[in-house]
Structures are given as structure tokens and as C-alpha cells.
C-alpha atoms as a PDB file:
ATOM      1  CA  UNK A   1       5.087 -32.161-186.450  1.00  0.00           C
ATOM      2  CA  UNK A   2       3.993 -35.439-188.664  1.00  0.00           C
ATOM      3  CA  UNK A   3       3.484 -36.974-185.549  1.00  0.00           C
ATOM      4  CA  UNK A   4       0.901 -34.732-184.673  1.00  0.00           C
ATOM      5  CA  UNK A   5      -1.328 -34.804-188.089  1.00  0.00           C
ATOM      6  CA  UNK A   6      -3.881 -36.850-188.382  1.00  0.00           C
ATOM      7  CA  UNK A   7      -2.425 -40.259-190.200  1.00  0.00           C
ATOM      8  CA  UNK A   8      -4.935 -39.008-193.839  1.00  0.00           C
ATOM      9  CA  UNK A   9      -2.344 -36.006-193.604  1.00  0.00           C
ATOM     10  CA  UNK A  10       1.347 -36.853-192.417  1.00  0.00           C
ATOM     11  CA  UNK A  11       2.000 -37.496-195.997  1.00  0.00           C
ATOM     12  CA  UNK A  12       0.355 -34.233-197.228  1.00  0.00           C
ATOM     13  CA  UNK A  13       3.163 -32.098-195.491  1.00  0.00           C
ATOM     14  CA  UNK A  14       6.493 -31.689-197.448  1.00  0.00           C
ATOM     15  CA  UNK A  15       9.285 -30.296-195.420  1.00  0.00           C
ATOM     16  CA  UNK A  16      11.887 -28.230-197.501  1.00  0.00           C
ATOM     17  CA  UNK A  17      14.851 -26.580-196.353  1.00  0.00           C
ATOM     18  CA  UNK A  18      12.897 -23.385-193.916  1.00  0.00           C
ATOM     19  CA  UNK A  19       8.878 -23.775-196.141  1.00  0.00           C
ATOM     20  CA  UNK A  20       6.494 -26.224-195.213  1.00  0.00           C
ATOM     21  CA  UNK A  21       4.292 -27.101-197.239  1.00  0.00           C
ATOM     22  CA  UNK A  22       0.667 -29.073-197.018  1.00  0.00           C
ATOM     23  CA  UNK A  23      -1.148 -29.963-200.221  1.00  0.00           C
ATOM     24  CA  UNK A  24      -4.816 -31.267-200.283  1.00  0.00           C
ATOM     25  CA  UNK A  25      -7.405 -31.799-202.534  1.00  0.00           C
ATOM     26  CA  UNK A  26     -10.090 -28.753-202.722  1.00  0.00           C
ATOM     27  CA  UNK A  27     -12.865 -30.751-200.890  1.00  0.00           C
ATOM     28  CA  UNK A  28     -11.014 -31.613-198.524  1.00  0.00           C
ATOM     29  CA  UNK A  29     -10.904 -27.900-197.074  1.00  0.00           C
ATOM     30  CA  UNK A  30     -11.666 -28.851-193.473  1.00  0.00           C
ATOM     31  CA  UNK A  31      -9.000 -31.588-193.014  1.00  0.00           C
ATOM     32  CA  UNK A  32      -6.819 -28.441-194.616  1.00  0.00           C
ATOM     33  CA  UNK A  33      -8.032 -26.527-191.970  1.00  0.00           C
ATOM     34  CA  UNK A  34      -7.177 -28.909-188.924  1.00  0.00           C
ATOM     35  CA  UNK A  35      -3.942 -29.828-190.400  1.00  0.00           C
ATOM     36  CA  UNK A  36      -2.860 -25.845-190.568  1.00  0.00           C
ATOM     37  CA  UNK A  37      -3.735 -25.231-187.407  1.00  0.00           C
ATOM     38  CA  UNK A  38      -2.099 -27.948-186.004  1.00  0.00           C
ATOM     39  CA  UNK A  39       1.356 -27.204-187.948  1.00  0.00           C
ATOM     40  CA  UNK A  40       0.801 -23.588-187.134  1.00  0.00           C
ATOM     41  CA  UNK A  41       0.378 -24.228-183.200  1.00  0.00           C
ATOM     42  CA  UNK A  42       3.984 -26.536-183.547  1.00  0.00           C
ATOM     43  CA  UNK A  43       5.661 -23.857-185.556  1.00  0.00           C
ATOM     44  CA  UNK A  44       5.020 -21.148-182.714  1.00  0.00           C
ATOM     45  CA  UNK A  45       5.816 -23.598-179.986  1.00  0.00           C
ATOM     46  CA  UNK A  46       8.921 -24.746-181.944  1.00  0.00           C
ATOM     47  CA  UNK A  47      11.511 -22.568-180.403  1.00  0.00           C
ATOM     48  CA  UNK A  48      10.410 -24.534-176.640  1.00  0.00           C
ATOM     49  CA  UNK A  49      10.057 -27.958-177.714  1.00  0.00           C
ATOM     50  CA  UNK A  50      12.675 -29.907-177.249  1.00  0.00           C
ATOM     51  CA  UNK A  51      14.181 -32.036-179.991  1.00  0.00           C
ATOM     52  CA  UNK A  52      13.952 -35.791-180.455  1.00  0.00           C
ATOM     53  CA  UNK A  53      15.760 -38.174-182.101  1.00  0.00           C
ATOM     54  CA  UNK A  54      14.061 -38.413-185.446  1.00  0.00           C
ATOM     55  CA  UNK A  55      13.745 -34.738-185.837  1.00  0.00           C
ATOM     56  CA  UNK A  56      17.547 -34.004-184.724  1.00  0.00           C
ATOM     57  CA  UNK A  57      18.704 -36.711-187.494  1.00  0.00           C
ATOM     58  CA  UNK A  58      16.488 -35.047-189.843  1.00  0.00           C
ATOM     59  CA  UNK A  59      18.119 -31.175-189.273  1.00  0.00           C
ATOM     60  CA  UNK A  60      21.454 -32.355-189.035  1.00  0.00           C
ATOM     61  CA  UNK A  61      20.807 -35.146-191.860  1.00  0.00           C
ATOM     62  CA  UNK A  62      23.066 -37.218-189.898  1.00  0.00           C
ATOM     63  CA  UNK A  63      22.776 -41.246-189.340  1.00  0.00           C
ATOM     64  CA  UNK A  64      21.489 -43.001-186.559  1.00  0.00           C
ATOM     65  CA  UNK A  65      25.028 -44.431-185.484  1.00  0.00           C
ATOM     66  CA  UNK A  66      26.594 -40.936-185.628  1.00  0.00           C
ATOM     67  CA  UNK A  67      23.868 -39.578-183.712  1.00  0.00           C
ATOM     68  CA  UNK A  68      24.722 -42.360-180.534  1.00  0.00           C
ATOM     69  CA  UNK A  69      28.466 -42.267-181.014  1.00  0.00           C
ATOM     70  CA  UNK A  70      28.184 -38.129-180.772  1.00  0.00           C
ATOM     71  CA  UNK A  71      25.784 -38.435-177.409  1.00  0.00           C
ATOM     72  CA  UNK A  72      27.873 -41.000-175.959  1.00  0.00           C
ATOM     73  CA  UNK A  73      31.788 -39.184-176.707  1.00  0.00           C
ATOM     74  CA  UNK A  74      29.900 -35.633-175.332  1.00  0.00           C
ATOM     75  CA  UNK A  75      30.122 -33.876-178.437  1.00  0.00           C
ATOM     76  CA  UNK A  76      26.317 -33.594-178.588  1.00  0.00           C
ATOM     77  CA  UNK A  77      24.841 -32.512-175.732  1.00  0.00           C
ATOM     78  CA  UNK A  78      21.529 -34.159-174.404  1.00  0.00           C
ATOM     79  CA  UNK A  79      18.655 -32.080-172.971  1.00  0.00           C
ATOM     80  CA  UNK A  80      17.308 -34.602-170.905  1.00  0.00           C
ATOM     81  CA  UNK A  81      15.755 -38.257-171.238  1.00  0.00           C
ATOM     82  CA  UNK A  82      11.610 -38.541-172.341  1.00  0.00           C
ATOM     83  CA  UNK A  83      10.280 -41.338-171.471  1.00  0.00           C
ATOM     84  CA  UNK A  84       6.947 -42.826-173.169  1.00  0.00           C
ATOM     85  CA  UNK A  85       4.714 -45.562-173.750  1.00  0.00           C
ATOM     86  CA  UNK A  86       4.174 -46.562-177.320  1.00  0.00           C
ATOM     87  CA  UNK A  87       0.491 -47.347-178.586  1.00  0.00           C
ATOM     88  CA  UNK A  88      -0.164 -51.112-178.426  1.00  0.00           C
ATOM     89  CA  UNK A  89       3.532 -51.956-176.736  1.00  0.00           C
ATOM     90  CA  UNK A  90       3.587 -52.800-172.455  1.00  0.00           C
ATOM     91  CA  UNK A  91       6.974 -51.593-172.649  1.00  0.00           C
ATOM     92  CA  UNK A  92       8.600 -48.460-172.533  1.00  0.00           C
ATOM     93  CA  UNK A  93      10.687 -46.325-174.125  1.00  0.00           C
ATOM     94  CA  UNK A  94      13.652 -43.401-172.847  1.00  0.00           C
ATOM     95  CA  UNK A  95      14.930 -41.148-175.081  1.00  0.00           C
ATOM     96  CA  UNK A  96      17.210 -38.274-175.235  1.00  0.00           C
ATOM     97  CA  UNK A  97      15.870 -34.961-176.603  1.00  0.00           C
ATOM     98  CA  UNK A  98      18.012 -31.830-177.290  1.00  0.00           C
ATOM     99  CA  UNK A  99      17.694 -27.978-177.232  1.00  0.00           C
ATOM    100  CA  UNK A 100      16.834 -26.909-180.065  1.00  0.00           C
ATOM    101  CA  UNK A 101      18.768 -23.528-180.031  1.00  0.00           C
ATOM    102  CA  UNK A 102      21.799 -25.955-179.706  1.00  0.00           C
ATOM    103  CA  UNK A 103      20.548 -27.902-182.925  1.00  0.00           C
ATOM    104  CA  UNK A 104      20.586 -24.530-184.435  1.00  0.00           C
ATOM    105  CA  UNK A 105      24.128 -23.486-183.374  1.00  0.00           C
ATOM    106  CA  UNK A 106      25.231 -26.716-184.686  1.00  0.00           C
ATOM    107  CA  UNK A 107      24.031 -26.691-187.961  1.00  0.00           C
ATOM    108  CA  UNK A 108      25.049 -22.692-188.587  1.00  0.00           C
ATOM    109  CA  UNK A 109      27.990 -23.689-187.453  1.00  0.00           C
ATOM    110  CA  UNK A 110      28.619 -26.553-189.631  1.00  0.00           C
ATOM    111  CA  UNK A 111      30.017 -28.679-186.678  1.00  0.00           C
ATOM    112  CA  UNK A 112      28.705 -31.867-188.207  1.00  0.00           C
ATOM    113  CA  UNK A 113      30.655 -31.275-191.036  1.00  0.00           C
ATOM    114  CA  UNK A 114      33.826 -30.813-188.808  1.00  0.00           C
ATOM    115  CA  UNK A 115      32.928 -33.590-186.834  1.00  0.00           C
ATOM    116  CA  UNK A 116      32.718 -35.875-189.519  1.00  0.00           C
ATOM    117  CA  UNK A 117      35.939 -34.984-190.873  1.00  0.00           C
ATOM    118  CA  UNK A 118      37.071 -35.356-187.125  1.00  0.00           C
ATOM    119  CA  UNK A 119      35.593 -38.931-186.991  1.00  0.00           C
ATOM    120  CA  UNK A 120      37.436 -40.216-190.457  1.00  0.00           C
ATOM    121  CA  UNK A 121      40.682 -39.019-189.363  1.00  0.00           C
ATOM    122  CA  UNK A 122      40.302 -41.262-186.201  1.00  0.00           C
ATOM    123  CA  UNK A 123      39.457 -43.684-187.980  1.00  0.00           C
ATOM    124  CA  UNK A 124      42.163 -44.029-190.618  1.00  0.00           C
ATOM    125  CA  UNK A 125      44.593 -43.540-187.610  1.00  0.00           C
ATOM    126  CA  UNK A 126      43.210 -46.415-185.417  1.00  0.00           C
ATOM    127  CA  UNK A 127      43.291 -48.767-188.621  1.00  0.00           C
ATOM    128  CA  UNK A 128      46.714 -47.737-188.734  1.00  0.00           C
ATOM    129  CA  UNK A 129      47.527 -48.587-185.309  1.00  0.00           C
ATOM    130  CA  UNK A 130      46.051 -51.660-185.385  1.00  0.00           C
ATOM    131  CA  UNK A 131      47.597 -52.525-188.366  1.00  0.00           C
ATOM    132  CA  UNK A 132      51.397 -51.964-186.948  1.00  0.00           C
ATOM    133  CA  UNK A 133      50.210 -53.450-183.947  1.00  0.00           C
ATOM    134  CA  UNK A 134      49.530 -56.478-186.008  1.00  0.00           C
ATOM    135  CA  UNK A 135      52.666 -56.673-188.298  1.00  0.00           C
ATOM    136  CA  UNK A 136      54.450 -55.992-184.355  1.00  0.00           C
ATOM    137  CA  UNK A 137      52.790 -59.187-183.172  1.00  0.00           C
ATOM    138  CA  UNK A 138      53.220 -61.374-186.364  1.00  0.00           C
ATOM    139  CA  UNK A 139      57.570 -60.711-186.067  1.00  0.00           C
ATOM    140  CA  UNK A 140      57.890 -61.632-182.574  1.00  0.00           C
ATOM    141  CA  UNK A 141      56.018 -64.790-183.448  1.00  0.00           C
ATOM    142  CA  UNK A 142      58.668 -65.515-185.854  1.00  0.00           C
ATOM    143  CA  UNK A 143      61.732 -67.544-184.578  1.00  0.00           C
ATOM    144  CA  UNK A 144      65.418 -66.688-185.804  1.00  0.00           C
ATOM    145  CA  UNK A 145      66.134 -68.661-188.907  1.00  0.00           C
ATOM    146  CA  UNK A 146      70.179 -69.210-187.796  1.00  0.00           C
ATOM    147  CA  UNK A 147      72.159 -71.712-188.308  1.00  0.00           C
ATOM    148  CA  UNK A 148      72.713 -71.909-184.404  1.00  0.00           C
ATOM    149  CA  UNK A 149      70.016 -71.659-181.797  1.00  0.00           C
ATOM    150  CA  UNK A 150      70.207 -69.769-178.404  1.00  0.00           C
ATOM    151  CA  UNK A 151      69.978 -71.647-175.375  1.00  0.00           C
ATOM    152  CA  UNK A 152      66.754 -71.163-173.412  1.00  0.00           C
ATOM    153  CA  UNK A 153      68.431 -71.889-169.966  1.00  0.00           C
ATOM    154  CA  UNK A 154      69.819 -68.854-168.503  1.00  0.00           C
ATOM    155  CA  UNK A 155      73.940 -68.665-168.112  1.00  0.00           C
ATOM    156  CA  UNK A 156      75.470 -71.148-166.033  1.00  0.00           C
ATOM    157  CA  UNK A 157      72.904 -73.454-166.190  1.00  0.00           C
ATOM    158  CA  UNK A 158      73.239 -77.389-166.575  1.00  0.00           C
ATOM    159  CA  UNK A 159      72.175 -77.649-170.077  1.00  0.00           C
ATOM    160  CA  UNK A 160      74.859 -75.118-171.528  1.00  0.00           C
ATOM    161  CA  UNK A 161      77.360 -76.504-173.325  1.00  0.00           C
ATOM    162  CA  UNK A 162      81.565 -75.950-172.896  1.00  0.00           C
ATOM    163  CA  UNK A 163      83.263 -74.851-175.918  1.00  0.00           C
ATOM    164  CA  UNK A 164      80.704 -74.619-178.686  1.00  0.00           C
ATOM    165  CA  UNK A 165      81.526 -71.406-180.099  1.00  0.00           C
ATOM    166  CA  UNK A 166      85.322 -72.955-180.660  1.00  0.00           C
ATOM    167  CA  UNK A 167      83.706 -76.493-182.016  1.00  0.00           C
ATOM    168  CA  UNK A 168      81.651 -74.521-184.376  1.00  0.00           C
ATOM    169  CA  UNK A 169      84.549 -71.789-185.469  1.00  0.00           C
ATOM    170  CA  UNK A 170      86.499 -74.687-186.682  1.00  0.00           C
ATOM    171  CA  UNK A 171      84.135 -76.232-189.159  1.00  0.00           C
ATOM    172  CA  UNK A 172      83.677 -79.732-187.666  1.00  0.00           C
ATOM    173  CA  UNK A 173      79.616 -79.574-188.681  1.00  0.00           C
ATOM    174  CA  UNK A 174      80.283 -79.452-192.233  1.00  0.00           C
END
């Protein structure tokens, strides 16, 4: 909607939970004037525009980086790809935008609450993976401190000795 207002009144309109609010000085009654009409004409297309980005992150108040990780694992459906042309830029840029009756269902729902929750327990149990996966590595890098070391040729081999089990049994080494 912001995006739509002339630049004077972007910061004029205060969004609060389901009221909108635009505050402007008295003599400023025809920039009040635009400005409504404007929000009014997004309010009653609203429920056929789709979603973008900033707006979804906004409803949702979720981050950035849960909004990508939820898009790319599925959990977060997309609507489709926009792609535009930003003022003074020769690039381009594609985005996703969503359905807004699936923003709704989501945040009646609560499912970014559960998905949160979802997200923390996968996360403490890959940190504890990794961890036994790391104390796994670190003792089969230790050797066996013994007094006698295994051979490394296999059985039968030349470099086995004859008899060293009896030679060590009787003490001689001491």
C-alpha cells in the first residue's frame, strides 16, 4: 500500500493490527484526499492482489531467512514469480508472491508459531548429531595406549613374529 502513496505520505499511514490509519495536517486536505483514495482502492482490491515479500514478512512478522528457508523446504507455498525493473537499476528483479487467502490461513492458524517450534527442535537435534558425530571421529583417531602394539600386516605375513605372546608372558621385558 506504502508503495503506492505518494513519497510526502508513506510515512503518514500507520498500520495497526486490522485499522489503518493516515494522519495529515488540516491544510493539507487534498494530499488527504489522494492518499484515501488510493488506500481505499488497495483495501478493496486486497483480497486479489497477490502478496510480496515485504508485505508477507510484515503479516506473519517473520524474518527474512525464515521466509527463504520456508519457500525453499515447501512449507510456504509460492503463488508465482513477479518479475520487475527497479527505478534507476538496468537489472532486474524475480520475486515470489503468495495468495493471500493462504497468508490468512496461516496466520489464523498460527502455523508460524508451530513452525518455529518445528525449526528449533531440528535444530537442537542436528547440533546433537553433529556433535556425536564429532566425539565418534575424535576416538577412532585415538591409538590404543597398550603396552603391546598390534601388527599391521595381516596373519601369516613376513613381518609377524614366532612366539611373542610366550616371550612376553614370561617377563623377559622388565
Amino acid at each position: 500500500m506504502q508503495a503506492r502513496l505518494p513519497t510526502v505520505t508513506k510515512k503518514s499511514v500507520i498500520l495497526e493490527g486490522n485499522e489503518i490509519t493516515l494522519s495529515l495536517p488540516a491544510k493539507e486536505k487534498t494530499l488527504f484526499n489522494t492518499a484515501a483514495g488510493i488506500i481505499s482502492g488497495v483495501i478493496s482490491k486486497a483480497e486479489i492482489l497477490p502478496v510480496i515479500p515485504r508485505e508477507i514478512q510484515d503479516i506473519l512478522a517473520i524474518k527474512a531467512t525464515e521466509r527463504h528457508r520456508w519457500l525453499a523446504d515447501g512449507r510456504l507455498p509460492s503463488a508465482g514469480t513477479r518479475t520487475v525493473r527497479l527505478n534507476g537499476r538496468a537489472r532486474q528483479i524475480t520475486f515470489h508472491v503468495f495468495d493471500p487467502k493462504v497468508v490468512e490461513e496461516f496466520l489464523n492458524r498460527g502455523a508460524v508459531d508451530e513452525w518455529r517450534v518445528e525449526d528449533a527442535e531440528a535444530k537442537a537435534e542436528k547440533r546433537q548429531k553433529a556433535a556425536y558425530q564429532k566425539k565418534l571421529a575424535r576416538s577412532l583417531k585415538k591409538t590404543p595406549k597398550s603396552g603391546s602394539k598390534t601388527n599391521s600386516t595381516p596373519e601369516g605375513g613376513a613381518g609377524e613374529l614366532c612366539g611373542w605372546e610366550e616371550f612376553d608372558r614370561d617377563g623377559f621385558l622388565r
